[in-house]
C-alpha atoms as a PDB file:
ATOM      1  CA  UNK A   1      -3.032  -9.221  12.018  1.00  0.00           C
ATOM      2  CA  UNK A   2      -6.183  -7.680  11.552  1.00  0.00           C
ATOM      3  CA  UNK A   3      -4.517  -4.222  12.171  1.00  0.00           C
ATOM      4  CA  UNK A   4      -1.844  -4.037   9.963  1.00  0.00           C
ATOM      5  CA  UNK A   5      -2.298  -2.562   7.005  1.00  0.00           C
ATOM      6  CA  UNK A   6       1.094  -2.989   6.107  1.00  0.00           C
ATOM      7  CA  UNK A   7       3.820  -5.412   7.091  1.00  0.00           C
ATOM      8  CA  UNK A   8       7.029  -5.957   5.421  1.00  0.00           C
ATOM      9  CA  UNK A   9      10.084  -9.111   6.083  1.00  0.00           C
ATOM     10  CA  UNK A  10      13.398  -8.369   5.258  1.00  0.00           C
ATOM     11  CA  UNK A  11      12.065  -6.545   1.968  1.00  0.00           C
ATOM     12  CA  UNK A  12      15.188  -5.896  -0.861  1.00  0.00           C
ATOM     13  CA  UNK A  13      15.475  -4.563  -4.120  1.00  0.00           C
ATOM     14  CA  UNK A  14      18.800  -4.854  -5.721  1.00  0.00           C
ATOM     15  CA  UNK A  15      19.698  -3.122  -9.449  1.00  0.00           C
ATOM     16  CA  UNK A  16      22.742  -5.405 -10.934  1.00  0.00           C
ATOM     17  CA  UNK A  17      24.915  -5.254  -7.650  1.00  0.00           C
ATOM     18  CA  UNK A  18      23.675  -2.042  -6.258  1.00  0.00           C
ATOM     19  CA  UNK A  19      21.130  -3.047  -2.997  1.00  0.00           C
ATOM     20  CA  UNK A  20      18.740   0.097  -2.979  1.00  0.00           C
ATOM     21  CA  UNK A  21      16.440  -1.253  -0.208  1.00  0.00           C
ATOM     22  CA  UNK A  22      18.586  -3.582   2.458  1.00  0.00           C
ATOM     23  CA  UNK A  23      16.267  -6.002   3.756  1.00  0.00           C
ATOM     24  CA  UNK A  24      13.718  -3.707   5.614  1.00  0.00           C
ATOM     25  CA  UNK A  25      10.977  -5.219   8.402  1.00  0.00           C
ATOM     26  CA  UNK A  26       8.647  -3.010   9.828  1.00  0.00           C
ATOM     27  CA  UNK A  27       4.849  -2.942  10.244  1.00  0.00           C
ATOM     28  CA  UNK A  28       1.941  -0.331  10.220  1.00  0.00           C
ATOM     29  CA  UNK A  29      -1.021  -0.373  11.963  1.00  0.00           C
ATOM     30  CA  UNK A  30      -5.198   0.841  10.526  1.00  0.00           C
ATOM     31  CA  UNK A  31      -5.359   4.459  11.340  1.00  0.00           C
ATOM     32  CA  UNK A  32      -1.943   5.040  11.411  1.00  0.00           C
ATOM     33  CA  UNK A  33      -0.308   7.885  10.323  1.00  0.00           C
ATOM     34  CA  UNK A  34       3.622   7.017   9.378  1.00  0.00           C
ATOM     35  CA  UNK A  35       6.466   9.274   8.086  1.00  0.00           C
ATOM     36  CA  UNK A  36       8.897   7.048   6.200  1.00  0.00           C
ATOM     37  CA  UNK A  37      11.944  10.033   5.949  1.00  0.00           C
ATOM     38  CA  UNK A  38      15.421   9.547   4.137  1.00  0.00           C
ATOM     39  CA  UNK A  39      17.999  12.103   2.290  1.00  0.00           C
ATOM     40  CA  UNK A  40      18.367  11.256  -1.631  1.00  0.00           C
ATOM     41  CA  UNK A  41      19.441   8.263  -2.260  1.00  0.00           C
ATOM     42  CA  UNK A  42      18.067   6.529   1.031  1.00  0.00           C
ATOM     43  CA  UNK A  43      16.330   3.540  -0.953  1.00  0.00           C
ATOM     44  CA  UNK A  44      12.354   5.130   0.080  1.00  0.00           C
ATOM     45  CA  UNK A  45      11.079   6.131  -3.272  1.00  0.00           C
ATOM     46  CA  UNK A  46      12.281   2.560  -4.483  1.00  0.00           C
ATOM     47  CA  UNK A  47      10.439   1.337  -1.122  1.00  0.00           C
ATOM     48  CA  UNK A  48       7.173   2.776  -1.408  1.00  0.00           C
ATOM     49  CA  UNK A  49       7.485   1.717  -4.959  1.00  0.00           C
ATOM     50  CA  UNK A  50       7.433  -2.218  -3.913  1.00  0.00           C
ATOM     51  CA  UNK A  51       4.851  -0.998  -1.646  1.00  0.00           C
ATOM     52  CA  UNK A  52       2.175   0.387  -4.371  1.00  0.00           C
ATOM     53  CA  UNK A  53       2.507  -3.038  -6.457  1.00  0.00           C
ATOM     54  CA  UNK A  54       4.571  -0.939  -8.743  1.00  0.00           C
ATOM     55  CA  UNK A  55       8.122  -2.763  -8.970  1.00  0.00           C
ATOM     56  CA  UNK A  56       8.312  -6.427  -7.790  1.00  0.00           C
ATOM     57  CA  UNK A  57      10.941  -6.889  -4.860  1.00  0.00           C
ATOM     58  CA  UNK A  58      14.309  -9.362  -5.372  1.00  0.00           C
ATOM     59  CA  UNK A  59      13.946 -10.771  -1.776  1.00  0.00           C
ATOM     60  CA  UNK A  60      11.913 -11.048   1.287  1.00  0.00           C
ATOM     61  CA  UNK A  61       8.383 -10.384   1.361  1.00  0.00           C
ATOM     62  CA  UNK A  62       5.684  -7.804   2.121  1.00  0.00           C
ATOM     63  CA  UNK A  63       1.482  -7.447   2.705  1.00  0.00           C
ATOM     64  CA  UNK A  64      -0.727  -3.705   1.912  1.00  0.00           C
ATOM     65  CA  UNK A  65      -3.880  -3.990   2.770  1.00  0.00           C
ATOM     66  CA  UNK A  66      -4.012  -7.893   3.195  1.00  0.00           C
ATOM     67  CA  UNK A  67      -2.465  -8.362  -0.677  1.00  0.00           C
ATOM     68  CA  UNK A  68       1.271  -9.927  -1.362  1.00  0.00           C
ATOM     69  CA  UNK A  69       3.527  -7.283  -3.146  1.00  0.00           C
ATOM     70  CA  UNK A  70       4.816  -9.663  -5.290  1.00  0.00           C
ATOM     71  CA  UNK A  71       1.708 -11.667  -6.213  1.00  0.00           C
ATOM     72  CA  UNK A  72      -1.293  -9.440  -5.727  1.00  0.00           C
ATOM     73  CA  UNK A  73       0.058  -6.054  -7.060  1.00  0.00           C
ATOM     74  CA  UNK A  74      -2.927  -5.591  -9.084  1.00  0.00           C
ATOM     75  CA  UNK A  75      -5.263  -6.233  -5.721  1.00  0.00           C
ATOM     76  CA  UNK A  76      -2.541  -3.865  -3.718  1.00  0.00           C
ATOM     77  CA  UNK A  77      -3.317  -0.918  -6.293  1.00  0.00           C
ATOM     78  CA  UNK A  78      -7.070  -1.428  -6.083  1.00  0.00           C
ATOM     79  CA  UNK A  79      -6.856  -0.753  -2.418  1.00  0.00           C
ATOM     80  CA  UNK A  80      -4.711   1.991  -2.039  1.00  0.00           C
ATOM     81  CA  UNK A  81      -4.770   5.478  -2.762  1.00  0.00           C
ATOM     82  CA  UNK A  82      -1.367   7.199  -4.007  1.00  0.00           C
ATOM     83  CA  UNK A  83      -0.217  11.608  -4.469  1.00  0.00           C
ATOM     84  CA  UNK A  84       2.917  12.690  -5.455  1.00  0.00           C
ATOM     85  CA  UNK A  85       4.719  15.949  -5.699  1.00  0.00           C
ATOM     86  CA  UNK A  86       3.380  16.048  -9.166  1.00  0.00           C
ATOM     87  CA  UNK A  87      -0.361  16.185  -7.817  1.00  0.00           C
ATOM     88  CA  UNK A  88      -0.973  13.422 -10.491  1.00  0.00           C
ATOM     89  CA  UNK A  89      -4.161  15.758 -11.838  1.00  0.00           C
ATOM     90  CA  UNK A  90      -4.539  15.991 -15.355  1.00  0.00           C
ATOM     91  CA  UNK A  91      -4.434  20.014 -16.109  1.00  0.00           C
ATOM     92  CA  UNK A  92      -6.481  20.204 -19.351  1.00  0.00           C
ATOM     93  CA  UNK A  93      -9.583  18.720 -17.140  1.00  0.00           C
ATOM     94  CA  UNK A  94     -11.986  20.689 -15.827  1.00  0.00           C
ATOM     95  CA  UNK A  95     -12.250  19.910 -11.527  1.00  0.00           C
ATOM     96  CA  UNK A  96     -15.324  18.030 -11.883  1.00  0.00           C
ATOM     97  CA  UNK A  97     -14.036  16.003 -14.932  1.00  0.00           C
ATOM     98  CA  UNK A  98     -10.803  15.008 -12.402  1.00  0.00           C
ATOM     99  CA  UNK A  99     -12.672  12.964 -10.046  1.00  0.00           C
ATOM    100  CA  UNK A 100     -15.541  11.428 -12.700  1.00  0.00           C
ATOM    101  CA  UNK A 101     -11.887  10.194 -14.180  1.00  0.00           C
ATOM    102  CA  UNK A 102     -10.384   8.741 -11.014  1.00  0.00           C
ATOM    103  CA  UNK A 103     -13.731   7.527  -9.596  1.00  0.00           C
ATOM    104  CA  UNK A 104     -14.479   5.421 -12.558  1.00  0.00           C
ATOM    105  CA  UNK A 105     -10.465   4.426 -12.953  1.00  0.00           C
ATOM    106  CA  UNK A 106     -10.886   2.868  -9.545  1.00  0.00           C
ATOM    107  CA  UNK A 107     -14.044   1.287 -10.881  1.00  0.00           C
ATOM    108  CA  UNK A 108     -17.295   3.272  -8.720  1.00  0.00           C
ATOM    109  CA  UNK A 109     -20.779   3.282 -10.092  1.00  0.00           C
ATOM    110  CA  UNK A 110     -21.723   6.351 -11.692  1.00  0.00           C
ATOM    111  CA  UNK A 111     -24.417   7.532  -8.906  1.00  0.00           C
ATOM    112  CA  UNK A 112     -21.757   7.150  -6.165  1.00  0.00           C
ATOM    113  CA  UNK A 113     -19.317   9.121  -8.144  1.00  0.00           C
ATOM    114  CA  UNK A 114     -21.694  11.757  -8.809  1.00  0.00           C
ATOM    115  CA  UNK A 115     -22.933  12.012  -5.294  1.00  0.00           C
ATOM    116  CA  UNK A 116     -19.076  11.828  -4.214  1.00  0.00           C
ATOM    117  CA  UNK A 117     -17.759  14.739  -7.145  1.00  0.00           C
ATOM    118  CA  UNK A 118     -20.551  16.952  -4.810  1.00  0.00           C
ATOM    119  CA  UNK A 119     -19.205  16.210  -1.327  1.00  0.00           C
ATOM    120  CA  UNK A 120     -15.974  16.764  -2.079  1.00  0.00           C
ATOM    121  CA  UNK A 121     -16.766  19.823  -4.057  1.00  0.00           C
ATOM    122  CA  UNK A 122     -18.803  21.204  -0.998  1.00  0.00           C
ATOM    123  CA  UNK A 123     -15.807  20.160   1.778  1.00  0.00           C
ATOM    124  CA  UNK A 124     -13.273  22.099  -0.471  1.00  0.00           C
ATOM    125  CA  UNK A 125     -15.170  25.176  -0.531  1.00  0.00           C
ATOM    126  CA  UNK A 126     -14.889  24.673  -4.390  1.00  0.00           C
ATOM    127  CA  UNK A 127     -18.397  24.845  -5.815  1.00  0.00           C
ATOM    128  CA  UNK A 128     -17.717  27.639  -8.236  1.00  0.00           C
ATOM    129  CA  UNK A 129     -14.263  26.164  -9.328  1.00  0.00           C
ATOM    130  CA  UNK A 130     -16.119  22.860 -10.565  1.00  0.00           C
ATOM    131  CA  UNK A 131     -15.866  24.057 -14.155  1.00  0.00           C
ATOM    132  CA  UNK A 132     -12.884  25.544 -13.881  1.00  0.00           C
ATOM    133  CA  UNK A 133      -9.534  23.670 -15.456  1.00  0.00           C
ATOM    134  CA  UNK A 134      -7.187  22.581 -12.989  1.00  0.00           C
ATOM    135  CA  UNK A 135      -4.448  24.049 -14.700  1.00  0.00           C
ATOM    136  CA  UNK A 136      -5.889  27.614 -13.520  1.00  0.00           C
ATOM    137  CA  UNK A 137      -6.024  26.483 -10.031  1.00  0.00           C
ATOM    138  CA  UNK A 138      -3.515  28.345  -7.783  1.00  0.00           C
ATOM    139  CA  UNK A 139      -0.580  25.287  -6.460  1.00  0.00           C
ATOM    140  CA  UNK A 140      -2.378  24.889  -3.034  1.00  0.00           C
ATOM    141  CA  UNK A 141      -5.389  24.409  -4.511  1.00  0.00           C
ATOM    142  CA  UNK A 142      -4.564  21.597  -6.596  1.00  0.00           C
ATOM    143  CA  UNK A 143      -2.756  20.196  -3.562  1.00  0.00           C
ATOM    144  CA  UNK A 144      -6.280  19.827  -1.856  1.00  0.00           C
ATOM    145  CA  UNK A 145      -7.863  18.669  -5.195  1.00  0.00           C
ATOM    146  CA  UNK A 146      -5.000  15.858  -5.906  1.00  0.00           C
ATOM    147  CA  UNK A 147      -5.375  14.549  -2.268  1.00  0.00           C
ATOM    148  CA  UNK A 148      -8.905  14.753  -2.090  1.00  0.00           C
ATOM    149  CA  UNK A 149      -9.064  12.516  -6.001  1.00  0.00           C
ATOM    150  CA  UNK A 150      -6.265   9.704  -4.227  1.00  0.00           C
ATOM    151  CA  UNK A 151      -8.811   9.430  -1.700  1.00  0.00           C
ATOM    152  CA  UNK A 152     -12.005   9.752  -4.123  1.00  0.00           C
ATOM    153  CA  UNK A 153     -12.240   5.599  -3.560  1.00  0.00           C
ATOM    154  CA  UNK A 154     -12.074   5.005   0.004  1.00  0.00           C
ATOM    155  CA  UNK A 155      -8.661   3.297   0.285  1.00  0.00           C
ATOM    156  CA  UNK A 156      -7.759   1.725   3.310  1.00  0.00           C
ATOM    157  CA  UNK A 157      -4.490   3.324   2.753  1.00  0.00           C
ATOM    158  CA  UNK A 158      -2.874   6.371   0.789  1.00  0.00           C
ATOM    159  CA  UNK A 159       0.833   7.137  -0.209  1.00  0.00           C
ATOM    160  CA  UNK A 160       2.113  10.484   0.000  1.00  0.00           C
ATOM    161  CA  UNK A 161       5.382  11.340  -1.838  1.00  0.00           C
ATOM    162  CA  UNK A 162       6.480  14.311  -0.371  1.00  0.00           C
ATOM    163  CA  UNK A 163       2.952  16.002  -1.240  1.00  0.00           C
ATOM    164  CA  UNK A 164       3.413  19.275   0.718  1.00  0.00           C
ATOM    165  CA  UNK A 165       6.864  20.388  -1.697  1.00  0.00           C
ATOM    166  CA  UNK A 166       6.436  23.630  -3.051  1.00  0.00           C
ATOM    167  CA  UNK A 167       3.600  24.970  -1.229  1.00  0.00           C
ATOM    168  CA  UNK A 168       3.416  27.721   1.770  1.00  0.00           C
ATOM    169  CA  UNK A 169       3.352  26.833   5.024  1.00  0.00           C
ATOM    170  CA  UNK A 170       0.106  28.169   5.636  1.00  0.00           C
ATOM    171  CA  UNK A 171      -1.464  25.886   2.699  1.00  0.00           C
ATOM    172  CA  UNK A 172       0.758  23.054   4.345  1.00  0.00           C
ATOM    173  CA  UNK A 173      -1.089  23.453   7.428  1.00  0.00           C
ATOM    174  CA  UNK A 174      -4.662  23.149   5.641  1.00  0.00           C
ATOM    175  CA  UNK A 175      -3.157  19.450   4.044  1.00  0.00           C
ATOM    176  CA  UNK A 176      -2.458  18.193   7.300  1.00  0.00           C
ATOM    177  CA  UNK A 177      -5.764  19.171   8.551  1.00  0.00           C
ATOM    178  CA  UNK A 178      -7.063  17.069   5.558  1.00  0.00           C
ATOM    179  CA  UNK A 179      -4.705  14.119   6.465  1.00  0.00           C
ATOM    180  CA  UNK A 180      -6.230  14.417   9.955  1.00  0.00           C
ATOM    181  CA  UNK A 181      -9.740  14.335   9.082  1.00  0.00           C
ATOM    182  CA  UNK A 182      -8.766  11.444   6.480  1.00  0.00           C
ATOM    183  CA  UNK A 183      -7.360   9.556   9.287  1.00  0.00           C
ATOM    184  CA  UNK A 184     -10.896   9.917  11.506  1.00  0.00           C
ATOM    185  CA  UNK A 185     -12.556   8.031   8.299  1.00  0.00           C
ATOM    186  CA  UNK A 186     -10.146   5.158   9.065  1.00  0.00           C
ATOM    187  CA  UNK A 187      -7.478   5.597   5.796  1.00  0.00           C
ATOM    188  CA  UNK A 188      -4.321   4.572   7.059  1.00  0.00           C
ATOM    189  CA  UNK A 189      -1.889   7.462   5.672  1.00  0.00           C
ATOM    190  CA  UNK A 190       1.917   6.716   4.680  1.00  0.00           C
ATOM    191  CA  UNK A 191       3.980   9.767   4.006  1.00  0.00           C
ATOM    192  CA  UNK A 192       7.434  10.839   2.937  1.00  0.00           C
ATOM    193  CA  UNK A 193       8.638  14.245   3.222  1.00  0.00           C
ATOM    194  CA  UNK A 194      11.214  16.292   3.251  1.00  0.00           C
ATOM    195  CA  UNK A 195       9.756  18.498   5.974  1.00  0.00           C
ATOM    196  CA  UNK A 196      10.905  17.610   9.668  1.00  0.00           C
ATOM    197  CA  UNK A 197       8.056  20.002  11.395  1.00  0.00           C
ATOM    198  CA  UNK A 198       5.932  17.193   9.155  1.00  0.00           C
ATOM    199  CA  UNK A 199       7.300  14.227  11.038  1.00  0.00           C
ATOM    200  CA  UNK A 200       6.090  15.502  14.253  1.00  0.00           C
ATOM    201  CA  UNK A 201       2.592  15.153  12.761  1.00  0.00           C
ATOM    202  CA  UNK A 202       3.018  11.777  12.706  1.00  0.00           C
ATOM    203  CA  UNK A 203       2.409   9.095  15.126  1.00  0.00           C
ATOM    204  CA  UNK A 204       5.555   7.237  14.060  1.00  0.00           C
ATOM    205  CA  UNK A 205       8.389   7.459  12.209  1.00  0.00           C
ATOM    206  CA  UNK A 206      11.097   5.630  10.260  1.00  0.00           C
ATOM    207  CA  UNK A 207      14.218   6.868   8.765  1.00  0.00           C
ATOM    208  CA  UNK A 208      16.489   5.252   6.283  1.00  0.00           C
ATOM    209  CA  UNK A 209      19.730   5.600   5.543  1.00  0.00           C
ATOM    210  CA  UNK A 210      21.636   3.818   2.454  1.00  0.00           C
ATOM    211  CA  UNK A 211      18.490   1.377   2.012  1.00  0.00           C
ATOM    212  CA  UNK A 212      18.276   0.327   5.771  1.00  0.00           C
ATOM    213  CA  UNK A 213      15.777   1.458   8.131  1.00  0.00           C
ATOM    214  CA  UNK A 214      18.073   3.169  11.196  1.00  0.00           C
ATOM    215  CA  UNK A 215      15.759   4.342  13.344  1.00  0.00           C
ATOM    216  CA  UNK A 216      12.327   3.609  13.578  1.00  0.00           C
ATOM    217  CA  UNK A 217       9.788   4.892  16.786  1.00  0.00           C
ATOM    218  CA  UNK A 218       7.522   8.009  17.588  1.00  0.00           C
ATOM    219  CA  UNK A 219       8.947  11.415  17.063  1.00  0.00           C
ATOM    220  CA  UNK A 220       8.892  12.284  20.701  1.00  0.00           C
ATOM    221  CA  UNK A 221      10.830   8.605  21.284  1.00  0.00           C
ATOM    222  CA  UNK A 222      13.069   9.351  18.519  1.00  0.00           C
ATOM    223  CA  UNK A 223      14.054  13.033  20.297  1.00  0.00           C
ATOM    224  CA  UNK A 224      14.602  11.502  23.596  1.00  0.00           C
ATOM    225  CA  UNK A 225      16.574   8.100  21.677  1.00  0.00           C
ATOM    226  CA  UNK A 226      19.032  10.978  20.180  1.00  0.00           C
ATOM    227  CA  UNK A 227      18.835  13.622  22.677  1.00  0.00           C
ATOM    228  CA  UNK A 228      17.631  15.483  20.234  1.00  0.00           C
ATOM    229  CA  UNK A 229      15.415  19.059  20.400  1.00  0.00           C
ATOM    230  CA  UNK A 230      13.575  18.595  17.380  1.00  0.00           C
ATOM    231  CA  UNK A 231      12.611  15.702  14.117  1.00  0.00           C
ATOM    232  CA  UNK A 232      15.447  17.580  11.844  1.00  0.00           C
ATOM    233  CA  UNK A 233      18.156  16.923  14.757  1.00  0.00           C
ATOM    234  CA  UNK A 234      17.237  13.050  14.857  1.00  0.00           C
ATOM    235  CA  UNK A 235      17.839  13.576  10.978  1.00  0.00           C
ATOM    236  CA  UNK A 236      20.574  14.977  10.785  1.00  0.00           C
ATOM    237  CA  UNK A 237      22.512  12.656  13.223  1.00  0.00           C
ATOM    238  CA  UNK A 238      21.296   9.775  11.525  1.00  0.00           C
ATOM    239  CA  UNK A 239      21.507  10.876   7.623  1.00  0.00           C
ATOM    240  CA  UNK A 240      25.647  11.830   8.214  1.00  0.00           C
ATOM    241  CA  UNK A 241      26.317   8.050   8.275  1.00  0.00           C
ATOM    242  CA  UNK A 242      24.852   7.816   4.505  1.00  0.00           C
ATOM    243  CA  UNK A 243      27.609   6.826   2.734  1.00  0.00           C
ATOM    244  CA  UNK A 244      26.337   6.882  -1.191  1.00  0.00           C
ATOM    245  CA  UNK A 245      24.592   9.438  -3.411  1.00  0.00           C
ATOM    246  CA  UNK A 246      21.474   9.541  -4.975  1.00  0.00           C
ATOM    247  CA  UNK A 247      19.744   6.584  -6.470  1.00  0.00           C
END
């Protein structure tokens, strides 16, 4: 048990009589990095929602980082990190002023947010940016800036909505470099994207389709499984049996 950061049983969320996540098991283990893929509509936003302690599930049950979903979501969001598509930065900030904000949100001591605001600073080759405001910082840039801030505390996990949308491929490349060396610090990384090349990155993915988890293995499993030549061929088999729109 020790190993699993996250573990789900027949999970649901239902909205009146719509059911946007079906009753979804699945498990992920410390150092893992897992691609949780879906078209619109799937049920995964409303998934990693119940995940982050942010919306309380109707049934079943679920564990992140050792804390009930239902009954510890204020423990869950201590303990995990979390980046959207939005980069959840706040533009009128200066860099610097960024992570002193999400350091002491997430509660660290002054000196270790200092000494942190430096590291960080120094990995991203951004020294001379630490004055700068964030809204001046070219899109990739704050890409690095947001990840490196949901990380800022150590989390034993991070969630990654589709964090990689808008940006070229080559500053795509740098992100999953980051993810990597995130992953060699033991932070267990949980990603959605709409990328397929992304879901080869990953050491296992699942995909869902109208709120049920269809397929759920490594990529090169998943290829063979569907005699498939690439991620976006498994996808596309499986997302043609969605049946409803976007939720």
């Amino acid at each position: 048990m020790e190993n699993r950061v996250i573990s789900t049983n027949k999970l649901t969320k239902k909205f009146g009589n719509f059911t946007a996540v079906d009753s979804i098991s699945f498990e992920v283990e410390k150092g893992e990095i897992f691609g949780f893929l879906g078209a619109n509509g799937a049920g995964k936003t409303t998934a990693m929602r119940m995940l982050c302690g942010l919306s309380k599930p109707t049934s079943g049950s679920g564990t992140v980082a050792g804390f009930d979903i239902a009954k510890q979501s204020e423990d869950v969001k201590k303990n995990i990190g979390y980046m959207s598509q939005k980069f959840s930065l706040y533009d009128d900030l200066k860099v610097w002023e960024n992570l002193r904000l999400f350091g002491g949100i997430y509660g660290m001591k002054d000196k270790e947010i200092a000494e942190k605001t430096d590291t960080i600073l120094h990995e991203l080759g951004f020294e001379k940016e630490r004055d700068t405001l964030v809204k001046s910082l070219p899109l990739g840039w704050k890409q690095k800036l947001a990840f490196s801030v949901s990380i800022f505390h150590e989390p034993k996990i991070v969630f990654l909505d589709e964090p990689t949308g808008g940006v070229d491929p080559a500053a795509r490349r740098q992100f999953w470099e980051m993810i990597y060396a995130a992953v060699e610090r033991g932070i267990t990384v949980f990603v959605t994207t709409h990328y397929m090349d992304e879901a080869e990155y990953c050491n296992r993915v699942s995909i869902m389709v109208d709120g049920r988890i269809e397929a759920l293995d490594t990529p090169k499993n998943l290829k063979t499984t569907f005699n498939a030549a690439s991620m976006d061929g498994v996808f596309q088999q499986l997302a043609r049996k969605a049946t409803r729109g976007e939720n």
